[in-house]
C-alpha atoms as a PDB file:
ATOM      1  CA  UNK A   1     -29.986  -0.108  25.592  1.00  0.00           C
ATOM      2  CA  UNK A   2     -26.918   1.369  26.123  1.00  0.00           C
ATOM      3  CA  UNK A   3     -23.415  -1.048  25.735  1.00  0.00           C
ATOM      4  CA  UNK A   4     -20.347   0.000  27.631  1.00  0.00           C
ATOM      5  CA  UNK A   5     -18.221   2.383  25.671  1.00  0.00           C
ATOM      6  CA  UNK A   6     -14.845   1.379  24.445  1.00  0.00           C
ATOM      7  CA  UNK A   7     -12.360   4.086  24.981  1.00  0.00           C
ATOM      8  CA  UNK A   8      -9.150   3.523  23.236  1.00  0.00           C
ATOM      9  CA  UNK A   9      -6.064   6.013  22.986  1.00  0.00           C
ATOM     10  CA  UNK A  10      -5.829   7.374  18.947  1.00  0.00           C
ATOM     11  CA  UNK A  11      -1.827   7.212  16.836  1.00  0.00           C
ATOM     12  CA  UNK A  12      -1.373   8.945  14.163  1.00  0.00           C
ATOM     13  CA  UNK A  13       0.130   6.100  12.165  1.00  0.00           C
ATOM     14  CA  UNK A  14       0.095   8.411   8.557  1.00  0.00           C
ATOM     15  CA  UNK A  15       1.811  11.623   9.575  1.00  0.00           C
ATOM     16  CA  UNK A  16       4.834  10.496   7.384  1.00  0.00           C
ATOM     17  CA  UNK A  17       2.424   9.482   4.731  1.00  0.00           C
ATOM     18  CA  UNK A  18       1.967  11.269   1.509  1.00  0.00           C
ATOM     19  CA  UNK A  19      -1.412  12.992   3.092  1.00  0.00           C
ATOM     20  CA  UNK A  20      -0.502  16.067   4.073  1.00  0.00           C
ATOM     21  CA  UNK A  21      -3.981  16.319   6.082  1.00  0.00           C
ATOM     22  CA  UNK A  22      -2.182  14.192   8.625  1.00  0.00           C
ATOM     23  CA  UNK A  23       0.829  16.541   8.996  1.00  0.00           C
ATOM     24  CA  UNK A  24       0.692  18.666  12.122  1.00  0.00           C
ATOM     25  CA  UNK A  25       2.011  21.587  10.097  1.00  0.00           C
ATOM     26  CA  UNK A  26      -0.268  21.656   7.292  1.00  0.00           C
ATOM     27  CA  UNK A  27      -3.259  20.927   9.403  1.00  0.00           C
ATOM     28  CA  UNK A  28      -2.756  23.685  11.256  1.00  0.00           C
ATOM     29  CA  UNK A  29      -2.586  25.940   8.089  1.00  0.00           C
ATOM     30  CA  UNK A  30      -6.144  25.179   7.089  1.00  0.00           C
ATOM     31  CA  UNK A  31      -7.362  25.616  10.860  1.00  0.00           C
ATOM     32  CA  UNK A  32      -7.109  22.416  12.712  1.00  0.00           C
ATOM     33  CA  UNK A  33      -5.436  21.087  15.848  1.00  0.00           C
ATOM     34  CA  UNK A  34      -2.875  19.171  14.074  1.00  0.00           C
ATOM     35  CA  UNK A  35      -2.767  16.150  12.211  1.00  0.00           C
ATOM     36  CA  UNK A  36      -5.548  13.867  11.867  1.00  0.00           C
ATOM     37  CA  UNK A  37      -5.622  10.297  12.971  1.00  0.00           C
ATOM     38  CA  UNK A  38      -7.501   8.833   9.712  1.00  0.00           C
ATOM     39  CA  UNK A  39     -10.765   7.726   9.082  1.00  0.00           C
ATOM     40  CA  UNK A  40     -10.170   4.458   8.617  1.00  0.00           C
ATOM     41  CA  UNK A  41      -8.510   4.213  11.821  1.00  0.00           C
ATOM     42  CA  UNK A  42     -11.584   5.677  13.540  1.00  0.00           C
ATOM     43  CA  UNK A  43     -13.824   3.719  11.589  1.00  0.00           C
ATOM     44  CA  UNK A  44     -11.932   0.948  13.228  1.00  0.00           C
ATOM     45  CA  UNK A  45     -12.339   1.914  16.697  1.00  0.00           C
ATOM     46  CA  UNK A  46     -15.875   1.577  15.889  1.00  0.00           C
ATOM     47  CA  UNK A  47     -16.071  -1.840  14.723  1.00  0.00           C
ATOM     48  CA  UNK A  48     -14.963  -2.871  18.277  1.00  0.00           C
ATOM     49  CA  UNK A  49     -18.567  -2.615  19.627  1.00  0.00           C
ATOM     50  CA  UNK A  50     -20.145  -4.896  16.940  1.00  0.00           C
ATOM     51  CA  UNK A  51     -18.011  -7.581  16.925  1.00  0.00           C
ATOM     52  CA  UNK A  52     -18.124  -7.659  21.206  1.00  0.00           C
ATOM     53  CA  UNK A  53     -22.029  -7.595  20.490  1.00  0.00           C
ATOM     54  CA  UNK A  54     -21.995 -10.426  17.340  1.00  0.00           C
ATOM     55  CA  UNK A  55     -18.364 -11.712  17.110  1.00  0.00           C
ATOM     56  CA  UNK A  56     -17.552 -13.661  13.995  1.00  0.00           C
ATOM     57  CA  UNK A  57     -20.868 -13.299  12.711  1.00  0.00           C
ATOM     58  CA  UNK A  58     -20.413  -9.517  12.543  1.00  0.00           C
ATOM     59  CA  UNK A  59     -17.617  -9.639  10.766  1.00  0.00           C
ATOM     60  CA  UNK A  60     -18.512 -12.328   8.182  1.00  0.00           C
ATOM     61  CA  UNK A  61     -22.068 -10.914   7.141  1.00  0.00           C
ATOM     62  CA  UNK A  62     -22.702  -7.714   8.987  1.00  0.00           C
ATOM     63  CA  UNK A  63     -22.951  -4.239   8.164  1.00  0.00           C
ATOM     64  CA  UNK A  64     -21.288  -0.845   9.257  1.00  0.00           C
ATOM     65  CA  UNK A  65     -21.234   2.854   8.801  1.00  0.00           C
ATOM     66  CA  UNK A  66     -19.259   6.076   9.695  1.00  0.00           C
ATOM     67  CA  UNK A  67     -19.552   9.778   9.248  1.00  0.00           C
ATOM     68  CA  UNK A  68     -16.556  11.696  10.359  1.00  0.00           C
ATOM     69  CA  UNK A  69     -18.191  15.245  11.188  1.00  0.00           C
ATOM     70  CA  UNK A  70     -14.766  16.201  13.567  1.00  0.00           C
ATOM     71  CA  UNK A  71     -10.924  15.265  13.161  1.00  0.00           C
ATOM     72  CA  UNK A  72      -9.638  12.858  16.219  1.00  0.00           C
ATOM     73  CA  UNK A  73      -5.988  14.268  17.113  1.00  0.00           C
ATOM     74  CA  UNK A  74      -3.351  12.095  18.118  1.00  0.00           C
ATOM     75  CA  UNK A  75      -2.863  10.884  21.210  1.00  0.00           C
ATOM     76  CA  UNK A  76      -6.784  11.828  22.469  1.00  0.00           C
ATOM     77  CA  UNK A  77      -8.864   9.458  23.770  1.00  0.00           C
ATOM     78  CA  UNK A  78     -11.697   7.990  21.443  1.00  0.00           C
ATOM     79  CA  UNK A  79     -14.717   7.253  23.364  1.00  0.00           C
ATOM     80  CA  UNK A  80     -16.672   4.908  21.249  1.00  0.00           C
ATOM     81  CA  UNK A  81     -20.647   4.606  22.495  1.00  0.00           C
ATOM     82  CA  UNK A  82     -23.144   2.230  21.667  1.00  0.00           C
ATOM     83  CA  UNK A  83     -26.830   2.206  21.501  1.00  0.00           C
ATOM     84  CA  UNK A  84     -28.591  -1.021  20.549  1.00  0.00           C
ATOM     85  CA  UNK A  85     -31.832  -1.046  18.762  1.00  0.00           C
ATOM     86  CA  UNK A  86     -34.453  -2.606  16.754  1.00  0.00           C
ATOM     87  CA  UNK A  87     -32.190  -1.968  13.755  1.00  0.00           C
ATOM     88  CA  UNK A  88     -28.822  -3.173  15.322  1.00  0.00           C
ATOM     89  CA  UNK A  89     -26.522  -0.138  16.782  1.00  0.00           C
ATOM     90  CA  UNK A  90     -26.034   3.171  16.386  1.00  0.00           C
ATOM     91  CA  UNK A  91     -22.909   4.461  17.030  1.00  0.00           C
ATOM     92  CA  UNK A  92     -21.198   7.496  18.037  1.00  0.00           C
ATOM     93  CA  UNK A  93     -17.470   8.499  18.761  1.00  0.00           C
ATOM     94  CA  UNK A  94     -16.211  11.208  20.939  1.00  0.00           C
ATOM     95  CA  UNK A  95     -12.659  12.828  21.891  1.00  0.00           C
ATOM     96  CA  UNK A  96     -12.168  15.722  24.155  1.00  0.00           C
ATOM     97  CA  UNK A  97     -15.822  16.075  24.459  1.00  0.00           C
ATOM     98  CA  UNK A  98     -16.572  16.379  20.309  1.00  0.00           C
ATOM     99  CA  UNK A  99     -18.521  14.806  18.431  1.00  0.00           C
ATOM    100  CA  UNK A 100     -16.238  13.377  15.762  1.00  0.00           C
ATOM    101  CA  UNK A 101     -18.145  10.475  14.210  1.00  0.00           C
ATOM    102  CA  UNK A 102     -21.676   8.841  13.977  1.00  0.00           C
ATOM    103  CA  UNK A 103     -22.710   5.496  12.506  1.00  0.00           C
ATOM    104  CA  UNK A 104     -24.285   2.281  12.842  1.00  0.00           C
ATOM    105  CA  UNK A 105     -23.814  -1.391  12.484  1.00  0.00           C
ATOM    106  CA  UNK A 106     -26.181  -4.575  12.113  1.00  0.00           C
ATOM    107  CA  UNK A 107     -26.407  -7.738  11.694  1.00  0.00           C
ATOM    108  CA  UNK A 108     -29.167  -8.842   9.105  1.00  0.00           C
ATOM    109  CA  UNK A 109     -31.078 -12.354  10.203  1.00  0.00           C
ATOM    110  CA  UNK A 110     -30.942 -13.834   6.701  1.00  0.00           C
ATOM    111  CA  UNK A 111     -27.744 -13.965   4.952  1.00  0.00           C
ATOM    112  CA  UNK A 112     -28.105 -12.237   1.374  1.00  0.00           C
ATOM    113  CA  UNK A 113     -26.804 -12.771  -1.609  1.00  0.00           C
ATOM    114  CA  UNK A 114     -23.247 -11.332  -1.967  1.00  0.00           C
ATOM    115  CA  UNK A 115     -22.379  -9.347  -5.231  1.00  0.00           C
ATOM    116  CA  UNK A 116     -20.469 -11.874  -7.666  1.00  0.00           C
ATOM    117  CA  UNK A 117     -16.757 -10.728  -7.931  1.00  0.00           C
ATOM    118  CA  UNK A 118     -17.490 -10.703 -11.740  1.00  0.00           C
ATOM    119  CA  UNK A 119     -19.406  -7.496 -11.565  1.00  0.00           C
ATOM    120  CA  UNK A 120     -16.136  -5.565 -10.088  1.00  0.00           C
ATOM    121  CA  UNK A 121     -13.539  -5.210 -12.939  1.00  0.00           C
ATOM    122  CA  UNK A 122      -9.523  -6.121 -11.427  1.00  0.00           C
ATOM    123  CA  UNK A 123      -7.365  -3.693 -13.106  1.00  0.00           C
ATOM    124  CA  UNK A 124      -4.204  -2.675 -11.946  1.00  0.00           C
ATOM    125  CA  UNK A 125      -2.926   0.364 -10.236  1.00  0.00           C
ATOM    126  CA  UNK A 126      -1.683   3.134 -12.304  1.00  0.00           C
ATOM    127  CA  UNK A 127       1.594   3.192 -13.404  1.00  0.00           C
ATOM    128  CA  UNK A 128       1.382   7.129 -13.345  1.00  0.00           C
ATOM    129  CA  UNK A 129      -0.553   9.013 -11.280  1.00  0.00           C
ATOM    130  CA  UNK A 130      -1.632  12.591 -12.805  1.00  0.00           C
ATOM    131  CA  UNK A 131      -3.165  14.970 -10.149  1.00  0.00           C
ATOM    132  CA  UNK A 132      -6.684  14.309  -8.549  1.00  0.00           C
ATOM    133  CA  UNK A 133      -9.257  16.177 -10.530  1.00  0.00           C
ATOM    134  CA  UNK A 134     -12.614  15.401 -12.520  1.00  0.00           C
ATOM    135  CA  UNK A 135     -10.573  14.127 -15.515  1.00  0.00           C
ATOM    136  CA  UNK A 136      -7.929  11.464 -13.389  1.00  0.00           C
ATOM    137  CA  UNK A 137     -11.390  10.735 -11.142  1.00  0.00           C
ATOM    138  CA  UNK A 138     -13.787  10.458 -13.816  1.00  0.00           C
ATOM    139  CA  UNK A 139     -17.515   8.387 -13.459  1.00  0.00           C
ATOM    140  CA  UNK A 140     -17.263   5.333 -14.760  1.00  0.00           C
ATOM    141  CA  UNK A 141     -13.470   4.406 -14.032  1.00  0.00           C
ATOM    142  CA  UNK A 142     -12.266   1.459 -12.634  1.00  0.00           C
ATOM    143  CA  UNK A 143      -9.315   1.696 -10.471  1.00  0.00           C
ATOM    144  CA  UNK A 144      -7.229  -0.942  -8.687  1.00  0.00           C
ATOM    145  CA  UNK A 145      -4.239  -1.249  -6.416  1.00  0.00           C
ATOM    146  CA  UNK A 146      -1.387  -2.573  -5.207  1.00  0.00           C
ATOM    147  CA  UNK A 147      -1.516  -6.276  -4.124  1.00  0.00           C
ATOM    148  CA  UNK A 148      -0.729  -6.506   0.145  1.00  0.00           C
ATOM    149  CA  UNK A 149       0.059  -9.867   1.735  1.00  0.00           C
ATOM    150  CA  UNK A 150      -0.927  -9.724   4.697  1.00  0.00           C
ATOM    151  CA  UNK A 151       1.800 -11.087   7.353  1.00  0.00           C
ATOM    152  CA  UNK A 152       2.017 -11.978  11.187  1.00  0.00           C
ATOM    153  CA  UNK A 153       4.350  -8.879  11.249  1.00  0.00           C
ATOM    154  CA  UNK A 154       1.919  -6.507   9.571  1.00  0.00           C
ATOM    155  CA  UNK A 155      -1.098  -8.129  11.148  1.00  0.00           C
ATOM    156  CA  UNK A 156       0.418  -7.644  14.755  1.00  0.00           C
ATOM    157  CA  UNK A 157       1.905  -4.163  13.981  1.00  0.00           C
ATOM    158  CA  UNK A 158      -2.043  -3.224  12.342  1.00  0.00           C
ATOM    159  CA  UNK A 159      -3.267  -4.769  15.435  1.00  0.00           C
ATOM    160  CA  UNK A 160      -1.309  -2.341  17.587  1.00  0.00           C
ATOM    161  CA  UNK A 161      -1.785   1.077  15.695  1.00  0.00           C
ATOM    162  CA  UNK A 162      -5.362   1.095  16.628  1.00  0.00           C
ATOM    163  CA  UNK A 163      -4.979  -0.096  20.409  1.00  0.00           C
ATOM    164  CA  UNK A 164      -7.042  -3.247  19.725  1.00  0.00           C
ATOM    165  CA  UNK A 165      -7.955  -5.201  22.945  1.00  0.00           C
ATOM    166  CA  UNK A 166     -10.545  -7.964  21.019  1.00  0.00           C
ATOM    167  CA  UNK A 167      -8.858 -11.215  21.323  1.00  0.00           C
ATOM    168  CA  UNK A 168     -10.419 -12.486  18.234  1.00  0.00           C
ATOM    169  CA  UNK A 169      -8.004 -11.163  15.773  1.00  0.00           C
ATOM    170  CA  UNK A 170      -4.984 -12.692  17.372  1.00  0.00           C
ATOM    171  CA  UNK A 171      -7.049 -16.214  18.150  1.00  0.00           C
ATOM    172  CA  UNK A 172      -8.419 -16.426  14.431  1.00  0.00           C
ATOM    173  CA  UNK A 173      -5.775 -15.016  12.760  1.00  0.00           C
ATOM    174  CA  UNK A 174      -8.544 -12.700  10.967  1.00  0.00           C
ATOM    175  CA  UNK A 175      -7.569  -9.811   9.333  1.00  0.00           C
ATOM    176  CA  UNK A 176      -8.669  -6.905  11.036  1.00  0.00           C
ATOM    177  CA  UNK A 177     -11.264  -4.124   9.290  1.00  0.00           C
ATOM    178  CA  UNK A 178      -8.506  -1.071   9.760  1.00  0.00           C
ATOM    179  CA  UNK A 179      -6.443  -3.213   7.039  1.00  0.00           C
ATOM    180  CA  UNK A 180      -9.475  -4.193   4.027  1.00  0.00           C
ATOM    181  CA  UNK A 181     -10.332  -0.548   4.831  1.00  0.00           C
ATOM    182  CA  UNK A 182      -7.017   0.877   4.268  1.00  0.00           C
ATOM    183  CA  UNK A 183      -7.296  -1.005   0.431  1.00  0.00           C
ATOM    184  CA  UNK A 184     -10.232   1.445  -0.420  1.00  0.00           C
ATOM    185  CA  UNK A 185      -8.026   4.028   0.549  1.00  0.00           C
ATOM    186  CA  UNK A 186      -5.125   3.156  -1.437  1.00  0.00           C
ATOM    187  CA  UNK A 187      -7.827   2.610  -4.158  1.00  0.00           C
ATOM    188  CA  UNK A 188      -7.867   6.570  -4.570  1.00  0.00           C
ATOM    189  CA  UNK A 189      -4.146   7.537  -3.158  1.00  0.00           C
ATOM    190  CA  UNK A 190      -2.244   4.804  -5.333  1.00  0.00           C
ATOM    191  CA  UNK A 191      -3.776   5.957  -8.625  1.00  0.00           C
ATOM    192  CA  UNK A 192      -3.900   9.969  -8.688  1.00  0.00           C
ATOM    193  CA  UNK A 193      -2.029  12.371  -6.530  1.00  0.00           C
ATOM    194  CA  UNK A 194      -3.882  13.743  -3.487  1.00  0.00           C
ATOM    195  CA  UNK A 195      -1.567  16.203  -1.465  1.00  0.00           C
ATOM    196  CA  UNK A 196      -4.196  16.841   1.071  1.00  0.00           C
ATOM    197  CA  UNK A 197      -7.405  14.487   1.195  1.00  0.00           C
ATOM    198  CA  UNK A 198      -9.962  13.637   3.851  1.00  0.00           C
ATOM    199  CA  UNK A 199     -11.995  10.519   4.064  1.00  0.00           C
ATOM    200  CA  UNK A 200     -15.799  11.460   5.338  1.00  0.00           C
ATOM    201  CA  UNK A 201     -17.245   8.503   5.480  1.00  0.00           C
ATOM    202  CA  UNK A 202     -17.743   5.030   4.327  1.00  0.00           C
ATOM    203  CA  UNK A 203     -20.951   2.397   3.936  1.00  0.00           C
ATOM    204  CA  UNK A 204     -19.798  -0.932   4.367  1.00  0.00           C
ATOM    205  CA  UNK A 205     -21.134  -4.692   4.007  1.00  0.00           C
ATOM    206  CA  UNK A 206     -18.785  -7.809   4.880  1.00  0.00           C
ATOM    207  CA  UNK A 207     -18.359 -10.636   3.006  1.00  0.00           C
ATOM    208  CA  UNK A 208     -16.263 -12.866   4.262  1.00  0.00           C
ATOM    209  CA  UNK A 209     -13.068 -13.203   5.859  1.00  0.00           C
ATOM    210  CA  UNK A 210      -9.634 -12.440   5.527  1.00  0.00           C
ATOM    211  CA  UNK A 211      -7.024 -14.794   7.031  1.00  0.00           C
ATOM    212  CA  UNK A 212      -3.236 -13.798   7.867  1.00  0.00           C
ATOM    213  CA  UNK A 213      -1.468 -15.183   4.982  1.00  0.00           C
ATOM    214  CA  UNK A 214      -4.006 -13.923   2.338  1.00  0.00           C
ATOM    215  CA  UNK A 215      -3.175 -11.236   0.085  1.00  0.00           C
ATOM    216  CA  UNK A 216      -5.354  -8.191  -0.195  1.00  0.00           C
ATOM    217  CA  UNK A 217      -6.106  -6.523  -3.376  1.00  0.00           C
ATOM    218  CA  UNK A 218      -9.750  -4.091  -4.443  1.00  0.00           C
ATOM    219  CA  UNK A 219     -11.504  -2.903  -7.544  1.00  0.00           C
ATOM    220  CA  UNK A 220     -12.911   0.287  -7.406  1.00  0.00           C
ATOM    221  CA  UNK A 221     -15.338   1.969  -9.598  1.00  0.00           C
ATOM    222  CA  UNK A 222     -15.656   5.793  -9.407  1.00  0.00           C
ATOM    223  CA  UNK A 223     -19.456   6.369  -8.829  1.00  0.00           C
ATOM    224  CA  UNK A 224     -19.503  10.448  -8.492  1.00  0.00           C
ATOM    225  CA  UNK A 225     -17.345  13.330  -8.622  1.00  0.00           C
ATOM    226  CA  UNK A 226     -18.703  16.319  -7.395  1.00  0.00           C
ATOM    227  CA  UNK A 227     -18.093  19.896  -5.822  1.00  0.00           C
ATOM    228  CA  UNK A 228     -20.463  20.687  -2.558  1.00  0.00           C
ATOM    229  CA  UNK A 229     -19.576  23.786  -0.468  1.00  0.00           C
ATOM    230  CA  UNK A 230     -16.171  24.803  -2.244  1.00  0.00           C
ATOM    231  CA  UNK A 231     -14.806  21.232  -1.498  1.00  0.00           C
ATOM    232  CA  UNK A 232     -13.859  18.650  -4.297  1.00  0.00           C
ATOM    233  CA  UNK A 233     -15.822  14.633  -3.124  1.00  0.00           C
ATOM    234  CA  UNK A 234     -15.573  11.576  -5.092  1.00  0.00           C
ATOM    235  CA  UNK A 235     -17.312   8.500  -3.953  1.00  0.00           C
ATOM    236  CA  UNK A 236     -15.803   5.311  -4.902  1.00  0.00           C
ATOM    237  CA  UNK A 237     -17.842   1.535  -5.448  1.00  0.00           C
ATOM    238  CA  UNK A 238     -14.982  -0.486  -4.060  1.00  0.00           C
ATOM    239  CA  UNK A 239     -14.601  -4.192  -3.291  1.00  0.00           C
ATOM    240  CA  UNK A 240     -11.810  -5.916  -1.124  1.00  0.00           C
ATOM    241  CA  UNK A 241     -10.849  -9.393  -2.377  1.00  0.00           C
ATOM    242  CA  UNK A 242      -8.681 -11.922  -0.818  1.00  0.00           C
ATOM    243  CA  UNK A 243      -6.613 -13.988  -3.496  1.00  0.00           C
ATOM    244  CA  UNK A 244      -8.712 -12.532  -6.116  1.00  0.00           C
ATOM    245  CA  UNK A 245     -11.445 -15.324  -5.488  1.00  0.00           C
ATOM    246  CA  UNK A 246     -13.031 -14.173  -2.247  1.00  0.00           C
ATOM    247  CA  UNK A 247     -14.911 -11.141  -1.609  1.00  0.00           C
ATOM    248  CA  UNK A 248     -14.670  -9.472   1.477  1.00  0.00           C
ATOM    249  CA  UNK A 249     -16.260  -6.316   1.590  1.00  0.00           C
ATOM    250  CA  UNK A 250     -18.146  -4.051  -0.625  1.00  0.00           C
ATOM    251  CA  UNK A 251     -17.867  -0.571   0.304  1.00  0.00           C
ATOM    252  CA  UNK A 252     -19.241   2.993  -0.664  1.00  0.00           C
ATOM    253  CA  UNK A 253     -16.259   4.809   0.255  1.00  0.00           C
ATOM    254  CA  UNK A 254     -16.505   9.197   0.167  1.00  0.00           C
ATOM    255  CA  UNK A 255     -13.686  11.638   0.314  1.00  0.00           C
ATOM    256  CA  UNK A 256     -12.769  15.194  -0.242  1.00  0.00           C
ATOM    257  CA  UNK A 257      -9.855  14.978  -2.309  1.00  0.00           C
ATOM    258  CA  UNK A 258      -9.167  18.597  -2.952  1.00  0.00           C
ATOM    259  CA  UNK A 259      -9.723  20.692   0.263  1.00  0.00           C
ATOM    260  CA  UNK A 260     -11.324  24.485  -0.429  1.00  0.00           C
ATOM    261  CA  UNK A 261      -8.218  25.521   1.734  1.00  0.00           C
ATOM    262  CA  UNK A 262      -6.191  24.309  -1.029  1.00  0.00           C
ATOM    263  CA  UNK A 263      -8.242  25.669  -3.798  1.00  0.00           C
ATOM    264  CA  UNK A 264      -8.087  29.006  -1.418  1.00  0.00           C
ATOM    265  CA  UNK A 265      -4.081  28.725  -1.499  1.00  0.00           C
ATOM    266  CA  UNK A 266      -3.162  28.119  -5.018  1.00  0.00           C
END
């Protein structure tokens, strides 16, 4: 069964950020459009559909995916579609008629176990970052990052960047998945230096939830580092904690971090 799609107008909220992939400039100089809105902003464009289909429950205990195949551009419309199915959703998202992600979400009908925050290692972010490459990303690594309390201010502004219409966030004072997702990003950019990364794709389970007023931090532990068609990936084990008792997700988060167009340029 088909849900009704959730179209929602995409920001480029990182072009000023140290990401050069969201720069219209350099973009354009490895062959795209412009800038690219980021992953974990699309990602949360598609967690819109499974919390209007499970709510809280979703949230607390469900699970989501996303492969980003195609850059959104600022300003586009994402059209985020739904399917539901014996194995929860699958989920696609469009802009200007492309293909630019594909995932799925579910909610499980037994709650299991969650991973005890002992097995993740807290370690703090690097004081200094050396350039991304097999030795700063090596297997076996733990990484951490820098604590973020979440406020009204940044809750409301988070809220905004993505065009979020659910209710929820504002009634429950829930922190909202674009921010815990942003931590496994800042997982990778606040410990080496990536001039131009892209975020592919993340597997994600909730734990819990995050409350405005909590503070955010995530231990990582770098499960692969790899080359695959010229690019440089890394795939990182992260989980987001909330006041470093409460887990709140567990993510496998994947990302080129050295472009082939940069390897082409140097």
């Amino acid at each position: 069964m088909a849900l009704e799609p959730y179209n929602v107008v995409a920001i480029n909220t990182s072009k000023a950020s140290e990401n050069k992939i969201h720069d219209d400039a350099t973009a354009r100089r490895f062959g795209f459009k412009g800038g690219f809105v980021g992953g974990v902003n699309v990602y949360a464009f598609m967690t819109h559909l499974p919390v209007r289909q499970w709510g809280l429950d979703w949230l607390e205990r469900g699970t989501g995916e996303a492969r980003f195949a195609k850059p959104v551009y600022a300003d586009d419309v994402a059209e985020v579609a739904g399917v539901a199915d014996a194995d929860g959703l699958a989920l696609t998202v469009h802009s200007e008629g492309v293909l630019c992600a594909t995932g799925r979400a579910a909610l499980a009908s037994e709650l299991l176990p969650a991973p005890a925050l002992g097995e993740f290692q807290s370690v703090p972010a690097r004081l200094e970052r050396a350039p991304a490459d097999e030795a700063s990303l090596r297997i076996g690594d733990w990484l951490g990052m820098i604590p973020l309390p979440v406020t009204a201010a940044s809750h409301a502004q988070d809220l905004a960047d993505i065009g979020e219409t659910d209710p929820i966030y504002e009634r429950e004072q829930i922190v909202h998945p674009v921010t815990i997702m942003r931590c496994c990003n800042w997982v990778l950019s606040q410990n080496v230096i990536l001039p131009a990364w892209i975020h592919m794709g993340s597997n994600v389970r909730n734990l819990g939830l995050a409350r405005v007023g909590d503070t955010l931090n995530a231990r990582g532990l770098i499960t692969k580092n790899y080359e695959h068609k010229g690019h440089k990936w890394v795939e990182v084990d992260v989980m987001v904690v909330a006041n470093e008792t409460t887990p709140i997700i567990r993510a496998s988060h994947i990302a080129i971090y050295r472009p082939r167009h940069l390897a082409e340029a140097a």
